[in-house]
PDB file of N, CA and C in Angstrom:
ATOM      1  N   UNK A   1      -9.026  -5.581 -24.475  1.00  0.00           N
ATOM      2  CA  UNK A   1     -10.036  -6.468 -24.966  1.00  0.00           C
ATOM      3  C   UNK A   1      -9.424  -7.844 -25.208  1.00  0.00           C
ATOM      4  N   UNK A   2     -10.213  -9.076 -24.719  1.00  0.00           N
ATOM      5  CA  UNK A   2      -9.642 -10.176 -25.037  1.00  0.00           C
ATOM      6  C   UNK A   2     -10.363 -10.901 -26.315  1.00  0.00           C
ATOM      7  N   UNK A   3      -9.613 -11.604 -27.307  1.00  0.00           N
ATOM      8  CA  UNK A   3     -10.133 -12.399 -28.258  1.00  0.00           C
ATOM      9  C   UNK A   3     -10.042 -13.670 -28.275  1.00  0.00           C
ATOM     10  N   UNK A   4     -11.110 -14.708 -27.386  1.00  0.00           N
ATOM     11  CA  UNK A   4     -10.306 -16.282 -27.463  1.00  0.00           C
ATOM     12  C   UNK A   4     -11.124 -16.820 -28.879  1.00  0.00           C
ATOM     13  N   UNK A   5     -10.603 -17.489 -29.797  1.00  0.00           N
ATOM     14  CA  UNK A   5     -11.009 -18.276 -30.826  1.00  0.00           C
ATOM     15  C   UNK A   5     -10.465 -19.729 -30.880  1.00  0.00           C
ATOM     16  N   UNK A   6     -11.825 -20.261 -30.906  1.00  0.00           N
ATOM     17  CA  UNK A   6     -11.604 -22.212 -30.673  1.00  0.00           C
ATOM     18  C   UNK A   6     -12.184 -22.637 -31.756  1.00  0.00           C
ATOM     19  N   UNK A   7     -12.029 -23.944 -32.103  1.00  0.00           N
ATOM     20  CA  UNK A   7     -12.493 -24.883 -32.984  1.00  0.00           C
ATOM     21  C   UNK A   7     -12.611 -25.799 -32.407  1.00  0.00           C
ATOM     22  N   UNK A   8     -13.757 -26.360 -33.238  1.00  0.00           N
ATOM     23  CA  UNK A   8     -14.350 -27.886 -32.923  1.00  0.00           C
ATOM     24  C   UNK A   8     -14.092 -28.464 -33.694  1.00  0.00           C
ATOM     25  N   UNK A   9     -13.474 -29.851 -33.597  1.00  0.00           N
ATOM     26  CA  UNK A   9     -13.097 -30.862 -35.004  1.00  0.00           C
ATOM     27  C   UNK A   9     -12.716 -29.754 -35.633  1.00  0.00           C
ATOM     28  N   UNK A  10     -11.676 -28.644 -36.028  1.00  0.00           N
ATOM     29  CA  UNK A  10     -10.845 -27.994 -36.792  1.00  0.00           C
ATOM     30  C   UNK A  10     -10.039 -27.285 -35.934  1.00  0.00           C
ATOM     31  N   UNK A  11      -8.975 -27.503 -36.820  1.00  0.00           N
ATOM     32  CA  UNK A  11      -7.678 -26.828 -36.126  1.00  0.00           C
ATOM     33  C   UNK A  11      -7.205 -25.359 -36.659  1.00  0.00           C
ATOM     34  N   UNK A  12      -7.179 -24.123 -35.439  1.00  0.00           N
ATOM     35  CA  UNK A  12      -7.329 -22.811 -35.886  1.00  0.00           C
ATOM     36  C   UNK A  12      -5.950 -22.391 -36.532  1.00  0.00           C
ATOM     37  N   UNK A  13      -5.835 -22.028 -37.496  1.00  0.00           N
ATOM     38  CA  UNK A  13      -4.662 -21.903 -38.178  1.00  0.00           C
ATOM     39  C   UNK A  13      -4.498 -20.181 -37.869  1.00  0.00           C
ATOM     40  N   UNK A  14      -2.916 -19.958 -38.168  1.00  0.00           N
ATOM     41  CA  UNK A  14      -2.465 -18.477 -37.877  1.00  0.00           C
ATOM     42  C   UNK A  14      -3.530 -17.978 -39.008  1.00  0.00           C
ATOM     43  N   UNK A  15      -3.860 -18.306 -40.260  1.00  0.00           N
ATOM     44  CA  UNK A  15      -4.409 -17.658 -41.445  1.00  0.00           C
ATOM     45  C   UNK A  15      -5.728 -17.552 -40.412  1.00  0.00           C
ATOM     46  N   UNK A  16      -6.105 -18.643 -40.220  1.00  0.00           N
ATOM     47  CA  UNK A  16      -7.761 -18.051 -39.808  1.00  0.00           C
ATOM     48  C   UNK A  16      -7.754 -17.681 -38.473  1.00  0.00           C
ATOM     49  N   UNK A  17      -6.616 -17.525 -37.642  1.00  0.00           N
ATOM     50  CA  UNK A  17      -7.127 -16.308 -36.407  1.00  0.00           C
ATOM     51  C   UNK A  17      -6.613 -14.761 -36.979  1.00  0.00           C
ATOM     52  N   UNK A  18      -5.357 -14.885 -38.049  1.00  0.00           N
ATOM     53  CA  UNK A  18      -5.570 -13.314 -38.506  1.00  0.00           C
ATOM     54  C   UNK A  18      -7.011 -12.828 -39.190  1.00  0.00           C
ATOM     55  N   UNK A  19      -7.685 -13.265 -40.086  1.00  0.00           N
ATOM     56  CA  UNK A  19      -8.582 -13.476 -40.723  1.00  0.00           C
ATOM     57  C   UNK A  19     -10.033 -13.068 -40.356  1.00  0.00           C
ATOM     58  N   UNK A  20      -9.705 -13.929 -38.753  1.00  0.00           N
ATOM     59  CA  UNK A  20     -11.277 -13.434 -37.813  1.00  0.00           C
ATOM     60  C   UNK A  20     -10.903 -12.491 -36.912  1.00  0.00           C
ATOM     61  N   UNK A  21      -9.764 -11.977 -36.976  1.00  0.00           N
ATOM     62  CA  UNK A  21      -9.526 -10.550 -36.077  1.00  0.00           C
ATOM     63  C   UNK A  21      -9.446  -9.383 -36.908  1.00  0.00           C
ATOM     64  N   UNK A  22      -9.029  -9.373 -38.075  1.00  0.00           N
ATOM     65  CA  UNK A  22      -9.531  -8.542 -39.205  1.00  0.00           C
ATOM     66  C   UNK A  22     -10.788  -8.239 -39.165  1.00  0.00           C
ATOM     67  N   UNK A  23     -11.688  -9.320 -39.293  1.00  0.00           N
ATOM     68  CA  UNK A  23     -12.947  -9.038 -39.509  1.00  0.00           C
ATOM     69  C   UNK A  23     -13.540  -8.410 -38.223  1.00  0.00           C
ATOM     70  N   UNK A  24     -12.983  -8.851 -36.893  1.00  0.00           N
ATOM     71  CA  UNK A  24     -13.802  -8.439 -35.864  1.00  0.00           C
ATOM     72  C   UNK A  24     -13.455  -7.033 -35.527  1.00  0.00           C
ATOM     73  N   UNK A  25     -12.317  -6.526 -36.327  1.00  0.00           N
ATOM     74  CA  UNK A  25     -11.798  -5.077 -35.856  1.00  0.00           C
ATOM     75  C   UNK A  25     -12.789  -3.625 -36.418  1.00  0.00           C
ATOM     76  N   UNK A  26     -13.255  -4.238 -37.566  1.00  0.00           N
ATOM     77  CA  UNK A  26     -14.124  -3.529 -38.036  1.00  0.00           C
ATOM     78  C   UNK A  26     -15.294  -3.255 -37.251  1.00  0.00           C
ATOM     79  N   UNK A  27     -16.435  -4.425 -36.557  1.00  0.00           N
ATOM     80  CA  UNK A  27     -16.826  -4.242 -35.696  1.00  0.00           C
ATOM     81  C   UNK A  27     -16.714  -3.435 -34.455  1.00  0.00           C
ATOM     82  N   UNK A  28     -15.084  -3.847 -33.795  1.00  0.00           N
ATOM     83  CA  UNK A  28     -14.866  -3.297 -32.357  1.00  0.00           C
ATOM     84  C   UNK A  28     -14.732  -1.653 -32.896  1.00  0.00           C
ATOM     85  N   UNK A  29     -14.417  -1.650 -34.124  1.00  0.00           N
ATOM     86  CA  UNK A  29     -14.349   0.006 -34.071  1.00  0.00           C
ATOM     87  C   UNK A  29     -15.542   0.687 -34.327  1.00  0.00           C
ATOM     88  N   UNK A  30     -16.723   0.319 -34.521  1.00  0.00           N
ATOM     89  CA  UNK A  30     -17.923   0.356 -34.333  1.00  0.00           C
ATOM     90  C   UNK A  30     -18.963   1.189 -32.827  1.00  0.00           C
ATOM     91  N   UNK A  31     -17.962   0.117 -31.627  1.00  0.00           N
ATOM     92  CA  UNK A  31     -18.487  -0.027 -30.301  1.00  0.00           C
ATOM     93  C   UNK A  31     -17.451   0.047 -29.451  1.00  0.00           C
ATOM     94  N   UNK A  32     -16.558   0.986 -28.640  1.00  0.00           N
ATOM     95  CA  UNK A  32     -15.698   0.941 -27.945  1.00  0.00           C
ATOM     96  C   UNK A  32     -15.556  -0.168 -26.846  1.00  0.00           C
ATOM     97  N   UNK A  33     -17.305  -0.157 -25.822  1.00  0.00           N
ATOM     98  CA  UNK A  33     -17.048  -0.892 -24.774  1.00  0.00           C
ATOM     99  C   UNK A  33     -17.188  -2.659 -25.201  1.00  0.00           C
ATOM    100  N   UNK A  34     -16.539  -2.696 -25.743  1.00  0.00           N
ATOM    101  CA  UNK A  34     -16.258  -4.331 -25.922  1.00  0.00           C
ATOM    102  C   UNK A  34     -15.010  -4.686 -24.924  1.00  0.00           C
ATOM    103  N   UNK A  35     -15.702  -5.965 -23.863  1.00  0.00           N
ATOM    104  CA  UNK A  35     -14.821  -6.350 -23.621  1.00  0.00           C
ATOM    105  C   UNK A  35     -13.622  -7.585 -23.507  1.00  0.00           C
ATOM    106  N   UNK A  36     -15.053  -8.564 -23.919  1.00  0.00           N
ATOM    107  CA  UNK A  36     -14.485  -9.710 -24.844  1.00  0.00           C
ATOM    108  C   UNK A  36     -15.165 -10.309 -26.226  1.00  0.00           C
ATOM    109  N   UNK A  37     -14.346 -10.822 -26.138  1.00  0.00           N
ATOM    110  CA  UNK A  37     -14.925 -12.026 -27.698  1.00  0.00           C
ATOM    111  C   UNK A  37     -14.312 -13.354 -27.456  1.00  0.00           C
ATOM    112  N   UNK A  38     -15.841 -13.992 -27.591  1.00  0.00           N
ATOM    113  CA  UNK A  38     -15.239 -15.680 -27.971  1.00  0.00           C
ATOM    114  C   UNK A  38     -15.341 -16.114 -29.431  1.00  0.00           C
ATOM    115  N   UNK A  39     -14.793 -16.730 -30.211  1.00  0.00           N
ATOM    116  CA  UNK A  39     -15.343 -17.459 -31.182  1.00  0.00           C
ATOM    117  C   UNK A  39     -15.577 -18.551 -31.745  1.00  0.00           C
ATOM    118  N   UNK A  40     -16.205 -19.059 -31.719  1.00  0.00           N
ATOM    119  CA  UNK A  40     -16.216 -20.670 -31.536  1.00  0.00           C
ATOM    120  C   UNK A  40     -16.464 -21.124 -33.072  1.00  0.00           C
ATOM    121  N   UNK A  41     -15.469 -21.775 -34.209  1.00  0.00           N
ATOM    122  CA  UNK A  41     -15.484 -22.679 -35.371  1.00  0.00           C
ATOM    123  C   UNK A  41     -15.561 -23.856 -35.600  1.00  0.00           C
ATOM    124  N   UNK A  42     -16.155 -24.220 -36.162  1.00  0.00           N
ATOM    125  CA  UNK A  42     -17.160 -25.657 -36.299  1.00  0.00           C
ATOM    126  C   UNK A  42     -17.178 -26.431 -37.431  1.00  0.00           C
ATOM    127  N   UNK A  43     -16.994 -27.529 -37.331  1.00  0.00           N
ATOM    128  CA  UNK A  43     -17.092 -28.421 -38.749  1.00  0.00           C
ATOM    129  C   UNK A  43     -17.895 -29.705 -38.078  1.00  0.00           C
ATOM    130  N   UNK A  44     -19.297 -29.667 -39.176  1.00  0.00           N
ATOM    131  CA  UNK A  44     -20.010 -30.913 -38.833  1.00  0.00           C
ATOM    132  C   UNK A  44     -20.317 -31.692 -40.004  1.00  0.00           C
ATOM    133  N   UNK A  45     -19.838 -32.507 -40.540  1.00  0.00           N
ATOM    134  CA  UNK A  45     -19.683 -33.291 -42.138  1.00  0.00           C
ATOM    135  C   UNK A  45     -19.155 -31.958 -43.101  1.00  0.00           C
ATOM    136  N   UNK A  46     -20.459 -32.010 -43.436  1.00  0.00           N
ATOM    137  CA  UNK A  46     -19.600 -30.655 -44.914  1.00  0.00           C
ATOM    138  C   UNK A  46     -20.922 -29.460 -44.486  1.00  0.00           C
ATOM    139  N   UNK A  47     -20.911 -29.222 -42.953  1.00  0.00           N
ATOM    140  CA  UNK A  47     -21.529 -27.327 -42.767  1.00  0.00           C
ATOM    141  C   UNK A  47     -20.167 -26.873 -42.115  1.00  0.00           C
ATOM    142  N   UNK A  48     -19.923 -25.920 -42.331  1.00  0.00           N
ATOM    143  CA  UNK A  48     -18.787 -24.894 -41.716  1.00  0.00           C
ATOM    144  C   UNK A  48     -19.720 -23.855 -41.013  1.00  0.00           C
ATOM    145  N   UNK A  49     -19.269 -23.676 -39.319  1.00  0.00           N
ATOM    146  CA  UNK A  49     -20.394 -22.945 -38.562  1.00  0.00           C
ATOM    147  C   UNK A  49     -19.394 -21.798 -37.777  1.00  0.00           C
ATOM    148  N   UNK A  50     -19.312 -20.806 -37.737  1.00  0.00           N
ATOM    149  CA  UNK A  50     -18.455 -19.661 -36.940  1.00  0.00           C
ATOM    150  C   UNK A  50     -19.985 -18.626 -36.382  1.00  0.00           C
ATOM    151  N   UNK A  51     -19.498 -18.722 -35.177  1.00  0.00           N
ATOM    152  CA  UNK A  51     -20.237 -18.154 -33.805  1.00  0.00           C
ATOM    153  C   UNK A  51     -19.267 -17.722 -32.873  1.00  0.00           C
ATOM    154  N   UNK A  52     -19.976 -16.322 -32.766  1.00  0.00           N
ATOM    155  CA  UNK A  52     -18.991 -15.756 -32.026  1.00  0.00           C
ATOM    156  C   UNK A  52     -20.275 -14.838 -30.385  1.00  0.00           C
ATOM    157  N   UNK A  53     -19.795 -14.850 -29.659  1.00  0.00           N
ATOM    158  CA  UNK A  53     -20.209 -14.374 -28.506  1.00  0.00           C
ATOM    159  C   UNK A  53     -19.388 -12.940 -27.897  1.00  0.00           C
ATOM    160  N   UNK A  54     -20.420 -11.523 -28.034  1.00  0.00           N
ATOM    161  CA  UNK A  54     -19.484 -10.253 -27.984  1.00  0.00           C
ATOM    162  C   UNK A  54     -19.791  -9.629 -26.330  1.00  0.00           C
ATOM    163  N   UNK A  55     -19.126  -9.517 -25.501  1.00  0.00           N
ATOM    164  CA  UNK A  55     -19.359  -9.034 -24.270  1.00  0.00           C
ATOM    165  C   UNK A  55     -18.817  -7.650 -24.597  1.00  0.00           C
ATOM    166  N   UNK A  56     -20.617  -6.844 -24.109  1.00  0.00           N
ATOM    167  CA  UNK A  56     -20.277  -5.224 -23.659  1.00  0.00           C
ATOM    168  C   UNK A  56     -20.523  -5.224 -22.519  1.00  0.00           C
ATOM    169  N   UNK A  57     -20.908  -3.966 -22.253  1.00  0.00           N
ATOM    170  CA  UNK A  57     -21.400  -3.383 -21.026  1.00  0.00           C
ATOM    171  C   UNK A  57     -22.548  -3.334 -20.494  1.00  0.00           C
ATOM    172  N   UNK A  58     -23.496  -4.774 -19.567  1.00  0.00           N
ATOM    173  CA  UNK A  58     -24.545  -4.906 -19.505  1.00  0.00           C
ATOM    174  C   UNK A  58     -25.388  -6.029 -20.668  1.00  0.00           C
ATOM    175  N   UNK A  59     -24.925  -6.406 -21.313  1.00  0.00           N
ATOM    176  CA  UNK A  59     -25.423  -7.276 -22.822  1.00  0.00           C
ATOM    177  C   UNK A  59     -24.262  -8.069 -23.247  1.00  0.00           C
ATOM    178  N   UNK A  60     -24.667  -9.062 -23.380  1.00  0.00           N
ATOM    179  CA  UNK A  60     -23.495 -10.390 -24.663  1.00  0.00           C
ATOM    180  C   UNK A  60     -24.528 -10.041 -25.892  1.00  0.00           C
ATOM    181  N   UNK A  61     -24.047  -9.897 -27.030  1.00  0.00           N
ATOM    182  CA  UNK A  61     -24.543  -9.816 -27.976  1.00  0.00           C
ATOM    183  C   UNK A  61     -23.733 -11.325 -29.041  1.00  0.00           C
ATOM    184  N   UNK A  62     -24.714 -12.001 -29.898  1.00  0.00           N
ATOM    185  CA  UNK A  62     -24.247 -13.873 -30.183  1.00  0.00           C
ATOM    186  C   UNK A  62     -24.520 -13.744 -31.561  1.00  0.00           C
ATOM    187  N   UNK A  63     -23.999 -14.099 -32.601  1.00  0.00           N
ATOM    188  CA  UNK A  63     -24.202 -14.098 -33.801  1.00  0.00           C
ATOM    189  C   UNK A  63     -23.451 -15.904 -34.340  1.00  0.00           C
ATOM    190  N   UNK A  64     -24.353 -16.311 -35.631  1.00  0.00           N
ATOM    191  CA  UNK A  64     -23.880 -17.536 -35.854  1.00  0.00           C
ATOM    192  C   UNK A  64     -24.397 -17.457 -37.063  1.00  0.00           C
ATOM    193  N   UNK A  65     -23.584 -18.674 -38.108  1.00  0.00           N
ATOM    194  CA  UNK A  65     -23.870 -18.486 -39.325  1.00  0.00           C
ATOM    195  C   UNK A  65     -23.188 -19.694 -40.049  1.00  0.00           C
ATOM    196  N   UNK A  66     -23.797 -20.802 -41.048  1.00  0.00           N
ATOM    197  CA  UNK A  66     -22.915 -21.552 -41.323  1.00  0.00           C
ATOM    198  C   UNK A  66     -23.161 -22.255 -42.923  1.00  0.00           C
ATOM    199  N   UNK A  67     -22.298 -22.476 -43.585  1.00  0.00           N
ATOM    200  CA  UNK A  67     -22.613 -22.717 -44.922  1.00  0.00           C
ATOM    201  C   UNK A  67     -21.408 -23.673 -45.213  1.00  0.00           C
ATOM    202  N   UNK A  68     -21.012 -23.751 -46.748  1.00  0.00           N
ATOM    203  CA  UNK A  68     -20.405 -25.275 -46.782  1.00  0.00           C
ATOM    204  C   UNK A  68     -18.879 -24.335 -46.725  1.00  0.00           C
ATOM    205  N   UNK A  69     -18.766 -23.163 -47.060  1.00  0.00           N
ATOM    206  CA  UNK A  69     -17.096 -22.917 -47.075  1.00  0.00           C
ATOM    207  C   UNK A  69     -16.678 -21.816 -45.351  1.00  0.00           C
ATOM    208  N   UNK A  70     -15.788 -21.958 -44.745  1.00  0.00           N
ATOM    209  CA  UNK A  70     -15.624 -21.397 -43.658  1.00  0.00           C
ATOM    210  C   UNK A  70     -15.950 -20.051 -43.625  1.00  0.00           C
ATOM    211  N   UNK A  71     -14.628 -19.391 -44.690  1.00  0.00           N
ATOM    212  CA  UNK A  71     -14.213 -18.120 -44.657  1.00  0.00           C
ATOM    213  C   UNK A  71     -15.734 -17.627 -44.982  1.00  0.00           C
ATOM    214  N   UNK A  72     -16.327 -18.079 -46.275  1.00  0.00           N
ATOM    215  CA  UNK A  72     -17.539 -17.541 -46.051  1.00  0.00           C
ATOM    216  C   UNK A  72     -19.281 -17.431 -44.942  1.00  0.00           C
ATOM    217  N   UNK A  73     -18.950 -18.731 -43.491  1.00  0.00           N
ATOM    218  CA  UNK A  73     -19.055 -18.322 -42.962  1.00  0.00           C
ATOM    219  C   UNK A  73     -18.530 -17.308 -41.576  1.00  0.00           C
ATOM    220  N   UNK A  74     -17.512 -17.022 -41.237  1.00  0.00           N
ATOM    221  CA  UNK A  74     -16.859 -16.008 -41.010  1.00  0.00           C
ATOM    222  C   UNK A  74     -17.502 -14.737 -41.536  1.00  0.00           C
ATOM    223  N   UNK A  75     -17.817 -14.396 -42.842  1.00  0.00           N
ATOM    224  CA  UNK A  75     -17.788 -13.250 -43.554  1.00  0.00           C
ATOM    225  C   UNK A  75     -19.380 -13.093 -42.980  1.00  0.00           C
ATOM    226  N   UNK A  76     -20.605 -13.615 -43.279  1.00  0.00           N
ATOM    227  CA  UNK A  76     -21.610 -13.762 -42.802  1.00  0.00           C
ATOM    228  C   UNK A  76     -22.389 -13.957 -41.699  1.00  0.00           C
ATOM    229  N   UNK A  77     -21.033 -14.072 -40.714  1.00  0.00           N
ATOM    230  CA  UNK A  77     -21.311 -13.671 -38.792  1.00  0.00           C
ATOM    231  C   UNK A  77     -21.362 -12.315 -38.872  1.00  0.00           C
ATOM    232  N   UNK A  78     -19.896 -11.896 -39.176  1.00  0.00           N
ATOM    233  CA  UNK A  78     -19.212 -10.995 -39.188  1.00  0.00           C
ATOM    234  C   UNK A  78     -20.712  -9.405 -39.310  1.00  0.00           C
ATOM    235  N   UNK A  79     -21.416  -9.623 -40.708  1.00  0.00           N
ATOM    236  CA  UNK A  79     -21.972  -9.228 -40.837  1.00  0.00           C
ATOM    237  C   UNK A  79     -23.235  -9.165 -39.954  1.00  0.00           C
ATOM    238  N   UNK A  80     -23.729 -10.060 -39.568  1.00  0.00           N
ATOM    239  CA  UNK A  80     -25.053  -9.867 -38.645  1.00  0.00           C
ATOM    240  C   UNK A  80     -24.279  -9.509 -37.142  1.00  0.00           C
ATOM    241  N   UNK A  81     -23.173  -9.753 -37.179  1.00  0.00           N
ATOM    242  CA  UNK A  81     -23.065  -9.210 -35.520  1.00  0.00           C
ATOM    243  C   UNK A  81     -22.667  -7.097 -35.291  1.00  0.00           C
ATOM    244  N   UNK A  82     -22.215  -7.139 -36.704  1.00  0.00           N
ATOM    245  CA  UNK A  82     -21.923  -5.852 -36.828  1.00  0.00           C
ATOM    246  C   UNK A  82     -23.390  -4.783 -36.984  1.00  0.00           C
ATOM    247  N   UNK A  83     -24.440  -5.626 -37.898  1.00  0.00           N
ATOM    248  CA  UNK A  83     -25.906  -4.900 -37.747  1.00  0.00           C
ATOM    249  C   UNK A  83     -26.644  -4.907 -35.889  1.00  0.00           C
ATOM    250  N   UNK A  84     -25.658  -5.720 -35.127  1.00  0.00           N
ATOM    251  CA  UNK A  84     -26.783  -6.322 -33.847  1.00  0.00           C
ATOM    252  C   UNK A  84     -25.889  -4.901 -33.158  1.00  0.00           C
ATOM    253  N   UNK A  85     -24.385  -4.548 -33.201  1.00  0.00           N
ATOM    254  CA  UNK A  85     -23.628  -3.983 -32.415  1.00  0.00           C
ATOM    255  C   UNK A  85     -24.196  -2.314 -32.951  1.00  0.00           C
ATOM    256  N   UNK A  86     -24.217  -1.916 -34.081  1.00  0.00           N
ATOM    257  CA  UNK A  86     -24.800  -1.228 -34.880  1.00  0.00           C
ATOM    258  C   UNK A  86     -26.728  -0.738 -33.972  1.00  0.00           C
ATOM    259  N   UNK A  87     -27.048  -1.486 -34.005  1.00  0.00           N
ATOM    260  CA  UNK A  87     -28.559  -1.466 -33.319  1.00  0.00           C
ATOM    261  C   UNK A  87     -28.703  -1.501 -31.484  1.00  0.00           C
ATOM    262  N   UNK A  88     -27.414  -1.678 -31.228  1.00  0.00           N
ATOM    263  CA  UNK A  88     -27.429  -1.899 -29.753  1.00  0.00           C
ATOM    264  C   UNK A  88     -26.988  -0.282 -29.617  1.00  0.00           C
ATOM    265  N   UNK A  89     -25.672   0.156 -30.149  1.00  0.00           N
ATOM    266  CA  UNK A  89     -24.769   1.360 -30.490  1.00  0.00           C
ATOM    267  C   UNK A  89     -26.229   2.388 -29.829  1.00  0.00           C
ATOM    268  N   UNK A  90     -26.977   2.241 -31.175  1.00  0.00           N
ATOM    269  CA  UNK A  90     -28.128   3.433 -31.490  1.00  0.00           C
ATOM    270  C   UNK A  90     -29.117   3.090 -30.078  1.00  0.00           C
ATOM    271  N   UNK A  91     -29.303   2.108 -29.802  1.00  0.00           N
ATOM    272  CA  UNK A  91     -30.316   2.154 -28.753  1.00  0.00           C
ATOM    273  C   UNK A  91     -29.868   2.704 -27.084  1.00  0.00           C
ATOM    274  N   UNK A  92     -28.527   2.400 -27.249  1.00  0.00           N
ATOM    275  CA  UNK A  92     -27.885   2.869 -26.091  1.00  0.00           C
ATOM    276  C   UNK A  92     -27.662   4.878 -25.883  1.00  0.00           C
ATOM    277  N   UNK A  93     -27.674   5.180 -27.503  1.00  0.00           N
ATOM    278  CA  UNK A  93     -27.189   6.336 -27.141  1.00  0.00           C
ATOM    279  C   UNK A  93     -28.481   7.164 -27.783  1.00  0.00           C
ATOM    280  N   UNK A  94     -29.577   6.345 -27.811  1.00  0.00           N
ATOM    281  CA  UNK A  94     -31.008   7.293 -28.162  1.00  0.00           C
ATOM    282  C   UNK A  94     -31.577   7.571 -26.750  1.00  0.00           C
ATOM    283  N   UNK A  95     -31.115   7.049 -25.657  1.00  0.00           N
ATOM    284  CA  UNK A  95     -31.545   7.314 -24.122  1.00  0.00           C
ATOM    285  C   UNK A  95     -31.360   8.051 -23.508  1.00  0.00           C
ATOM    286  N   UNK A  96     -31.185   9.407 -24.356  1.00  0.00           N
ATOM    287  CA  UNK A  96     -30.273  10.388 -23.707  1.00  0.00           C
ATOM    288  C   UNK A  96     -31.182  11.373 -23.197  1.00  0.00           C
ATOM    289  N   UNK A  97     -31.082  12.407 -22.132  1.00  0.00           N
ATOM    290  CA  UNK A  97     -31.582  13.014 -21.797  1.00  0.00           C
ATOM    291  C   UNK A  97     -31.585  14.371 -22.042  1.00  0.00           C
ATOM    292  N   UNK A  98     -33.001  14.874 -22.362  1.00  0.00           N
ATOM    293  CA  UNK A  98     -32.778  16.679 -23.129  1.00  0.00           C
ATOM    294  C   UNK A  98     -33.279  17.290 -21.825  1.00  0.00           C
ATOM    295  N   UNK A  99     -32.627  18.089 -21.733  1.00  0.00           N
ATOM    296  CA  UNK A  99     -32.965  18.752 -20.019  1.00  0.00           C
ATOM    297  C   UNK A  99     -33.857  20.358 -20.393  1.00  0.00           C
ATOM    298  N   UNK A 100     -34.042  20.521 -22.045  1.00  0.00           N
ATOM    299  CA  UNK A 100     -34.768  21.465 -22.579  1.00  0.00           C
ATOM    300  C   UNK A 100     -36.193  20.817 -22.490  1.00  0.00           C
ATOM    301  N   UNK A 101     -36.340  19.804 -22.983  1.00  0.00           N
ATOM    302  CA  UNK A 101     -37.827  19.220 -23.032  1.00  0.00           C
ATOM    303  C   UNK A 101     -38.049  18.631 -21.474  1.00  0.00           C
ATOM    304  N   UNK A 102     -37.438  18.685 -20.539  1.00  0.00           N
ATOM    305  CA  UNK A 102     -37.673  18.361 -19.274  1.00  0.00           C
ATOM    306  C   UNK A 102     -38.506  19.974 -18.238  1.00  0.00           C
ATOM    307  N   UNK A 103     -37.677  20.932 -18.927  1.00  0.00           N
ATOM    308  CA  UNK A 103     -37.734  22.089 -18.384  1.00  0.00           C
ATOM    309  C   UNK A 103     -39.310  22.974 -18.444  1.00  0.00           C
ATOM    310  N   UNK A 104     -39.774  22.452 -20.138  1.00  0.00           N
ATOM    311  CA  UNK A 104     -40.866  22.925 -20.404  1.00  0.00           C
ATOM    312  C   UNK A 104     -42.277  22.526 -19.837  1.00  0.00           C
TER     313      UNK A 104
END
């Protein structure tokens, strides 16, 4: 799996790429077929914006979120992309086929 993380007008420090790979691990262990991640960090006057873009299998799934302190948006992607991966998870594996109710 690849993880690229960029900033705009901010410079990604070792603290905040350990920080957003922490957070995204929780996720990837969520959803195996991940096969990338972008994340793109943002500073526009005083909003702090982290968006991240998740490639599976068949679907990019995009989450964004931004408030005045970083880490806390980080924490608040983090979260809606894990409910979207969470809801994709279940929809992918409710398609399954019962070969008992086919039979009857």
């Amino acid at each position: 799996m690849n993880i690229n993380i960029t900033g705009h007008h901010i410079e990604v420090t070792p603290a905040i790429h350990d920080y957003v790979v922490n957070k995204l691990d929780r996720v990837i262990r969520h959803f195996d077929h991940v096969t990338s991640v972008h994340v793109i960090l943002s500073v526009e006057k005083l909003k702090q914006k982290a968006e991240v873009i998740l490639h599976v299998r068949g679907k990019d799934i995009t989450a964004s979120a931004e408030g005045a302190d970083l880490y806390a948006s980080i924490d608040a992607m983090e979260d809606k992309l894990d409910r979207q991966v969470l809801k994709h998870k279940e929809k992918s594996s409710d398609h399954s086929y019962d070969k008992r109710a086919a039979a009857e």
